[in-house]
Protein backbone atom coordinates (compact mmCIF):
# COMPACT_ATOMS: atom_id res chain seq x y z
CA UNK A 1 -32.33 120.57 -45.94
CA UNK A 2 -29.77 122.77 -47.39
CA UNK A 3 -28.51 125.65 -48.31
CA UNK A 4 -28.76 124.61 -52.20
CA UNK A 5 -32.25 123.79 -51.49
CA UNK A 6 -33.72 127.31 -50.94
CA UNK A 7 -31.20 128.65 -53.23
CA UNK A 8 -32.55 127.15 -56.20
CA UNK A 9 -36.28 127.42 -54.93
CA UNK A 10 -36.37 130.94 -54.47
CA UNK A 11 -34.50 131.30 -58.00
CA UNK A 12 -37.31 129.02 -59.74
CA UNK A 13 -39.87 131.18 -58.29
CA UNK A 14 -38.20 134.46 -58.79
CA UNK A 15 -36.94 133.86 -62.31
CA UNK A 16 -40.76 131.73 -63.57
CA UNK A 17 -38.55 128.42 -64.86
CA UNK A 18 -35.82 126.08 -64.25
CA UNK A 19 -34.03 126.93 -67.79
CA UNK A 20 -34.04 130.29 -66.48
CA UNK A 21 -33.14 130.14 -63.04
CA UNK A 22 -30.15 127.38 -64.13
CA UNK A 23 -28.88 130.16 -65.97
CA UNK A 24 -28.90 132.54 -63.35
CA UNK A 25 -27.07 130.24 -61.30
CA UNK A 26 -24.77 129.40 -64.06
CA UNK A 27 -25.63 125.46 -63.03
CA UNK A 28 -27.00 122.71 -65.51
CA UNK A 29 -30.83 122.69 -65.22
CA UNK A 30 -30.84 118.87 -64.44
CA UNK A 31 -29.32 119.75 -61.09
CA UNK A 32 -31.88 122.69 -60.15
CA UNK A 33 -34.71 120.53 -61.36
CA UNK A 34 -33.28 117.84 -59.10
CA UNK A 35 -32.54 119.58 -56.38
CA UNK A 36 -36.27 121.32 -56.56
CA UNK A 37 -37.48 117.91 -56.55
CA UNK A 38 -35.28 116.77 -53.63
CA UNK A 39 -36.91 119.85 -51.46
CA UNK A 40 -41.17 119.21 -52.50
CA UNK A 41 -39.52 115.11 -51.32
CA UNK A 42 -38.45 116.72 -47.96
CA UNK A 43 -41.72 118.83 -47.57
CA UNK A 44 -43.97 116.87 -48.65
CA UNK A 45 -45.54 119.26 -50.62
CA UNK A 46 -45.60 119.99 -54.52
CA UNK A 47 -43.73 123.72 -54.58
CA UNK A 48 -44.40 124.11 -58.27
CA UNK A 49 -47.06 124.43 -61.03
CA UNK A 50 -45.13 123.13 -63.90
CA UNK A 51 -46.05 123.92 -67.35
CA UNK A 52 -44.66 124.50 -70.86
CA UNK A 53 -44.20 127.92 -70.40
CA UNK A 54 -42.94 127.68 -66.85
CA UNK A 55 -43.11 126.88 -63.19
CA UNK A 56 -45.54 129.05 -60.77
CA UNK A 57 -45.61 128.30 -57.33
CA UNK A 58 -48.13 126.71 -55.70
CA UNK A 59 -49.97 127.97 -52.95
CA UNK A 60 -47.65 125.85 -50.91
CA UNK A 61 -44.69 126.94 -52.35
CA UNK A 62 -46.15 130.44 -52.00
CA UNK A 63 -45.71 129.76 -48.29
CA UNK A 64 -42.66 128.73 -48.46
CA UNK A 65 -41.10 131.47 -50.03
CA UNK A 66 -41.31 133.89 -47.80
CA UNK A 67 -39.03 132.05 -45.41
CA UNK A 68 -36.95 130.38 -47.43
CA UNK A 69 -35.74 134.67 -48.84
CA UNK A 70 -35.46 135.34 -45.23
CA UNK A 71 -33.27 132.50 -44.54
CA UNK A 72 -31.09 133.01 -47.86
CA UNK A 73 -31.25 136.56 -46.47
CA UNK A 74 -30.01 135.58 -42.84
CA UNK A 75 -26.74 133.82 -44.71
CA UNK A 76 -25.84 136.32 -46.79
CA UNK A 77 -25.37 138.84 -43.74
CA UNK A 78 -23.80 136.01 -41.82
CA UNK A 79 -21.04 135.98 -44.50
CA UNK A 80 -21.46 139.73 -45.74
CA UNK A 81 -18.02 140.69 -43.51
CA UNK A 82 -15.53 140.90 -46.33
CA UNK A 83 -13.69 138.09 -44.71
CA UNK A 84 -14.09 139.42 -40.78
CA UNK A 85 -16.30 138.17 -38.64
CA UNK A 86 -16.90 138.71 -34.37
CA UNK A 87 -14.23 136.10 -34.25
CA UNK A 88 -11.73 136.43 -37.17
CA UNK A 89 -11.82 135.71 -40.31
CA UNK A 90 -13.91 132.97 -42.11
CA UNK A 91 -11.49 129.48 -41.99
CA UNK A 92 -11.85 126.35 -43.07
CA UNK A 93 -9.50 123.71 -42.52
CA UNK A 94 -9.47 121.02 -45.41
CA UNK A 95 -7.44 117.70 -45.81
CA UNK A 96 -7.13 115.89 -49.06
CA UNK A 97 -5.57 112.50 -50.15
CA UNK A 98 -2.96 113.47 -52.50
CA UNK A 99 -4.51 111.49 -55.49
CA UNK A 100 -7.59 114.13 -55.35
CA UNK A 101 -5.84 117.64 -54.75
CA UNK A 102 -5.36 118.63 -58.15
CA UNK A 103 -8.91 117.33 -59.00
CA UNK A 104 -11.20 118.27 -57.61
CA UNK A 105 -10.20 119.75 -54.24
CA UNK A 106 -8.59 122.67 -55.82
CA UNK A 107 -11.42 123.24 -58.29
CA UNK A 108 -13.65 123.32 -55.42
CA UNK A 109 -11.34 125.70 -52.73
CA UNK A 110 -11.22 128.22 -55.67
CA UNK A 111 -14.88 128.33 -56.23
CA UNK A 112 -15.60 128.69 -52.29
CA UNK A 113 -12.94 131.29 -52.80
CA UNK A 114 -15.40 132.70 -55.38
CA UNK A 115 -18.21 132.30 -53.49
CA UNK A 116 -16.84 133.51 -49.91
CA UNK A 117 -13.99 136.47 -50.65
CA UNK A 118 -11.85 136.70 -47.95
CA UNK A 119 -12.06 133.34 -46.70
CA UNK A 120 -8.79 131.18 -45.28
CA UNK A 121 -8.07 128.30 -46.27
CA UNK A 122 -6.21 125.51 -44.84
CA UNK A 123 -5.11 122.03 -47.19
CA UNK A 124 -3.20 119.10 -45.44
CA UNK A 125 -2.46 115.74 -46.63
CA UNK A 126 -3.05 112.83 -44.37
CA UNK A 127 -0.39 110.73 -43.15
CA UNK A 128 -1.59 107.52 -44.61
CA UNK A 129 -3.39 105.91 -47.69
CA UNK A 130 -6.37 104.65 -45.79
CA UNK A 131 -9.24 106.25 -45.58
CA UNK A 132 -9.16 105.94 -41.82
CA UNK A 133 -5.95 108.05 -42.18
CA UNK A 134 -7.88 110.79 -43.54
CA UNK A 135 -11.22 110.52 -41.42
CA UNK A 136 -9.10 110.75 -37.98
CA UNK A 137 -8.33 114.31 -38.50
CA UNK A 138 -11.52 114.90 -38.85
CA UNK A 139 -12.95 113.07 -35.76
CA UNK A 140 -10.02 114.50 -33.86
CA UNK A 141 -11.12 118.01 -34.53
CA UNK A 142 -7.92 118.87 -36.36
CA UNK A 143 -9.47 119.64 -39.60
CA UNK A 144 -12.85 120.83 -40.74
CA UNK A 145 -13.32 117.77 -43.69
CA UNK A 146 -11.57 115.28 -45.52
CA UNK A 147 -11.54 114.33 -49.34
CA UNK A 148 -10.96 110.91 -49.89
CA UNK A 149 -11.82 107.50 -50.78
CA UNK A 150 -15.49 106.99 -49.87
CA UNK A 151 -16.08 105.01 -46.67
CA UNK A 152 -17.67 101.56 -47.02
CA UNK A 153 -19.25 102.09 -44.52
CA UNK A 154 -20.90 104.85 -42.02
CA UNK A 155 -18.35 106.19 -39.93
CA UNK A 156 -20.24 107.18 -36.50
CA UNK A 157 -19.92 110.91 -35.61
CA UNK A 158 -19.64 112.13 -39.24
CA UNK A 159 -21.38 113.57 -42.48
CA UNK A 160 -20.70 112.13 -45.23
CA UNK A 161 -21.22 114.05 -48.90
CA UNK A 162 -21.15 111.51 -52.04
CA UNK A 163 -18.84 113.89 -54.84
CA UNK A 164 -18.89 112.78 -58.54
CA UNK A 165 -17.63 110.11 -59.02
CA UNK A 166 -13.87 110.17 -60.69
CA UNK A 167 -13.12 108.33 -63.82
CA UNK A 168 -8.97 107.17 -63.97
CA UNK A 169 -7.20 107.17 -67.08
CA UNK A 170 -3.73 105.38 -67.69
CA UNK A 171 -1.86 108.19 -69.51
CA UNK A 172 1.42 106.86 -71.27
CA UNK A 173 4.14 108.29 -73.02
CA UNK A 174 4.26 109.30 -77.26
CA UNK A 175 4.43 106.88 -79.45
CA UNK A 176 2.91 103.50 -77.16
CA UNK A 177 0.75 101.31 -79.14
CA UNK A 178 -2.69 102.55 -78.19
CA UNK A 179 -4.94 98.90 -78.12
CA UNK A 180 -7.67 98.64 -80.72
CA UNK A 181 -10.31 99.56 -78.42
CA UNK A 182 -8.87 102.22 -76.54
CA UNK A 183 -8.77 100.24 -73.38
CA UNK A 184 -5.53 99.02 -71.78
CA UNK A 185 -5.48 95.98 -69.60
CA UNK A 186 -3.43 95.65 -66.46
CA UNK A 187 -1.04 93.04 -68.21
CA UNK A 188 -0.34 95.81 -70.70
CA UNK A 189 1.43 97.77 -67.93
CA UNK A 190 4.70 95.36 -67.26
CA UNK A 191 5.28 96.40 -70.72
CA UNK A 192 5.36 99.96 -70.61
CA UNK A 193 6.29 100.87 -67.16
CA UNK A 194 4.51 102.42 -64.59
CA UNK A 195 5.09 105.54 -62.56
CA UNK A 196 3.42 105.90 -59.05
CA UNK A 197 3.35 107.80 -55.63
CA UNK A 198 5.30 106.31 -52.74
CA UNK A 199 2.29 105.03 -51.31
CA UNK A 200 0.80 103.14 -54.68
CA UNK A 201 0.84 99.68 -53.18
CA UNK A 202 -1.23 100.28 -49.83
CA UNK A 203 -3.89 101.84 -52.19
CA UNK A 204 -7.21 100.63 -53.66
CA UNK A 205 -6.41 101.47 -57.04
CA UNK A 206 -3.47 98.77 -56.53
CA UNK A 207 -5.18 96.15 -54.70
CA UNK A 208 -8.10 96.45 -57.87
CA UNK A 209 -5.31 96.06 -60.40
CA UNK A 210 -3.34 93.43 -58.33
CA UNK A 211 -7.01 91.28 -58.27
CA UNK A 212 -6.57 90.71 -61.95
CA UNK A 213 -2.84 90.68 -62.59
CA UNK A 214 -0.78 89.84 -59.27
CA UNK A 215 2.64 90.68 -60.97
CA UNK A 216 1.58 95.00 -61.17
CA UNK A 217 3.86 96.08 -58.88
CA UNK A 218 6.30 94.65 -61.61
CA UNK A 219 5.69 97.64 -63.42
CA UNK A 220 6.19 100.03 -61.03
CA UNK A 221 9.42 101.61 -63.09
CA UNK A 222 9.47 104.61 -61.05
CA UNK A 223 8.01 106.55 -58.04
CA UNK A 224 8.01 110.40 -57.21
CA UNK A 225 6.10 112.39 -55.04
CA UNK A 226 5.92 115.37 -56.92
CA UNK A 227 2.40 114.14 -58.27
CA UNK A 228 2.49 117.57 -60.84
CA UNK A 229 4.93 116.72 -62.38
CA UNK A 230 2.94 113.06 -63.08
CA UNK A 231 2.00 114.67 -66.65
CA UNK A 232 5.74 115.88 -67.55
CA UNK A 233 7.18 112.62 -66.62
CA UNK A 234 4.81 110.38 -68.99
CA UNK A 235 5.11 113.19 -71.45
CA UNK A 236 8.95 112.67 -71.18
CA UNK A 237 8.75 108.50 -71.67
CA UNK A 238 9.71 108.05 -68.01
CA UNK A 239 6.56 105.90 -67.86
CA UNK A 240 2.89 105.64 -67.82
CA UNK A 241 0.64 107.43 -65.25
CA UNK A 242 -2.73 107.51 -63.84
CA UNK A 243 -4.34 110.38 -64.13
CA UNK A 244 -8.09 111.55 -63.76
CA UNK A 245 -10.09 112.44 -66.91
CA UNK A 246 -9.86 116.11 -67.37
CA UNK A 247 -5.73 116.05 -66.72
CA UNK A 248 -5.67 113.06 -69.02
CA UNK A 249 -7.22 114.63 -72.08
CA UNK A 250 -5.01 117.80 -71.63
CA UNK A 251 -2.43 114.61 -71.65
CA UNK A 252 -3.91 113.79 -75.11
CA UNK A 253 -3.16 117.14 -76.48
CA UNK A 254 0.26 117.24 -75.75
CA UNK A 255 1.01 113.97 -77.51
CA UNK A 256 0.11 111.62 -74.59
CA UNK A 257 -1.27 108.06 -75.62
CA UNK A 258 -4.07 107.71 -73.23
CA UNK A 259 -6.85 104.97 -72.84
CA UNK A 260 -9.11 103.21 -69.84
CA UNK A 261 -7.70 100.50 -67.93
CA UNK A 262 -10.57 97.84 -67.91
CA UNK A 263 -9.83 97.01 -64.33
CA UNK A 264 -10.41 100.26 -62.76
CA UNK A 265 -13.83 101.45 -62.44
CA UNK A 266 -14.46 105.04 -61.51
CA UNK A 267 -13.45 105.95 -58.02
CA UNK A 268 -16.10 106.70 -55.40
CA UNK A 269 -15.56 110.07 -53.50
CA UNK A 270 -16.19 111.63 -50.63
CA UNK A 271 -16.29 114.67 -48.51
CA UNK A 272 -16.57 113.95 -44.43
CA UNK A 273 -17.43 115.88 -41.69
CA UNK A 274 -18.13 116.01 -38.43
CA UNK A 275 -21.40 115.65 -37.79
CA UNK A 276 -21.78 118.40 -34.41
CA UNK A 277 -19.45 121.15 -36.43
CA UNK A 278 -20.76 123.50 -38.87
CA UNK A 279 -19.33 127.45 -40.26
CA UNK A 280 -20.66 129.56 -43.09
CA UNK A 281 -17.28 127.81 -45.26
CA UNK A 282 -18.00 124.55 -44.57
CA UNK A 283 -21.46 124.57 -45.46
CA UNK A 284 -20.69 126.64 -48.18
CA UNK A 285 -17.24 123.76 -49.23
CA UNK A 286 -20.00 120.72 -48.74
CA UNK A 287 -22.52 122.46 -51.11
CA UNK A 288 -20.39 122.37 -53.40
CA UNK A 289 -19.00 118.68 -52.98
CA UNK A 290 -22.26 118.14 -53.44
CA UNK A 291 -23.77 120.34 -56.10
CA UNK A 292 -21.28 118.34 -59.05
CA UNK A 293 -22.30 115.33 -58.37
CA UNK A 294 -26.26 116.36 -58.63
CA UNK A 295 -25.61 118.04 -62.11
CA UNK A 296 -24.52 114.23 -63.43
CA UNK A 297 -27.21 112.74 -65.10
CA UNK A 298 -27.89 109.26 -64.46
CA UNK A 299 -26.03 109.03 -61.07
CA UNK A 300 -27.77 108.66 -57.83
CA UNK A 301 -28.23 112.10 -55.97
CA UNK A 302 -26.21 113.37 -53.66
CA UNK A 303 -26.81 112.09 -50.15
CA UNK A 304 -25.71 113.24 -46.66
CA UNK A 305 -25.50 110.32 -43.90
CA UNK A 306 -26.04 111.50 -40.25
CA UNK A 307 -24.87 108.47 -38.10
């Protein structure tokens, strides 16, 4: 159980229906009514009365409501320091492959910013590409969690938060013949050039591409580190770019020629871990790793492995 769970309950019951307590929370009502759902699953007990003009509790969720305030109650003093605490101020340490700063790990350390005032935060990079590079930190005790890649498979020790998934769009420069469907292939890159990290060729997104055309490093016509500046550089005709969705349409605006790459299916993300540490931030960070991907209809809910 967590956090989210009581925190939509107790806004159900307060506010008499989902609609109504999604817009309290400013959160799509697919995710409360999930989430709701996910919580009666892990009582084992219907919570809710559901009707056309609302949901009342049932005399189970009646019982449940008084703790469930109490323990919503016992957080919010927990974190009600303006930043200070008996030891310091609330930290959390994050590390993020480079790929997924921009999107979404900043978008999520400015909402826990939101959501926790005062706290400090921490962002690293690992020192690899592999997902091991970034989960070693973690196991170490050096950092608090890791976004990356997700694992393939449980990693013992950890947590491990499935994020929403991340659609990759190749974003080329003005004026490139866009193909008739919109979707690029991977042979369509030796043609107009391709600018990458320093890494690009230890990374899954290469060894995908590589499966279907072997010559993709080929393409490579150009690598940088400075990952901003990905947008200026296709912009510029230095080269095409990968670029997740929300960066890519902004791409679009600008000018940008911008289409799927049939190879590359959406990349799988992840928040992990450790499973014996815990704060009031990370809780609070891994609620919201997980609260995006619950608000996506059609995807499989969020899930938490203890291993």
């Amino acid at each position: 159980m967590r956090l989210r769970h009581l925190e939509y309950f107790v806004a159900v019951a307060e506010h008499g229906s989902i609609a109504a307590a999604a817009n309290e929370l400013y959160v799509a009502a697919s995710g409360v009514s999930q989430t709701v759902a996910e919580l009666e699953s892990l009582l084992g007990a219907r919570l809710f009365e559901r009707s056309r003009s609302g949901s009342r509790p049932t005399a189970a969720g009646q019982t449940m409501l008084g703790p469930a305030r109490r323990a919503l109650e016992a957080f919010a003093a927990a974190t009600s320091f303006d930043g200070e605490s008996i030891d310091g101020p609330h930290s959390l340490s994050v590390l993020s492959t480079p790929s997924l700063v921009l999107e979404p790990t900043s978008t999520l350390l400015g909402e826990l910013n939101r959501r926790l005032p005062g706290v400090r935060i921490d962002l690293t990079e690992p020192t690899g590409a592999f997902v091991s590079d970034a989960v070693q930190p973690v196991l170490a005790g050096t950092v608090d969690v890791a976004i990356t890649e997700h694992p393939e498979a449980p990693i013992v020790g950890t947590r491990i938060v499935r994020m929403r998934d991340q659609d990759t769009l190749l974003v080329c420069p003005p004026g490139t013949p866009a193909p008739p469907d919109g979707t690029f292939t991977s042979s369509d890159l030796l043609n107009i050039g391709l600018v990458v990290a320093p890494l690009f060729e230890s990374s899954a997104v290469c060894a995908q591409l590589q499966a279907v055309e072997p010559r993709v490093t080929q393409a490579i016509v150009m690598r940088s580190e400075h990952r901003d500046a990905f947008l200026t550089l296709a912009r510029a005709g230095a080269g095409a770019v990968l670029l997740e969705r929300r960066r890519a349409e902004r791409a679009a605006t600008l000018g940008c020629v911008i289409g799927e790459l049939a190879e590359l299916p959406p990349r799988r993300i992840s928040a992990v871990a450790r499973a014996d540490r815990g704060s009031p931030a990370l809780e609070a960070f891994l609620d919201l790793c997980s609260e995006g991907r619950s608000e996506v209809a059609g995807q499989e809910r969020d899930t938490t492995d203890l291993v």
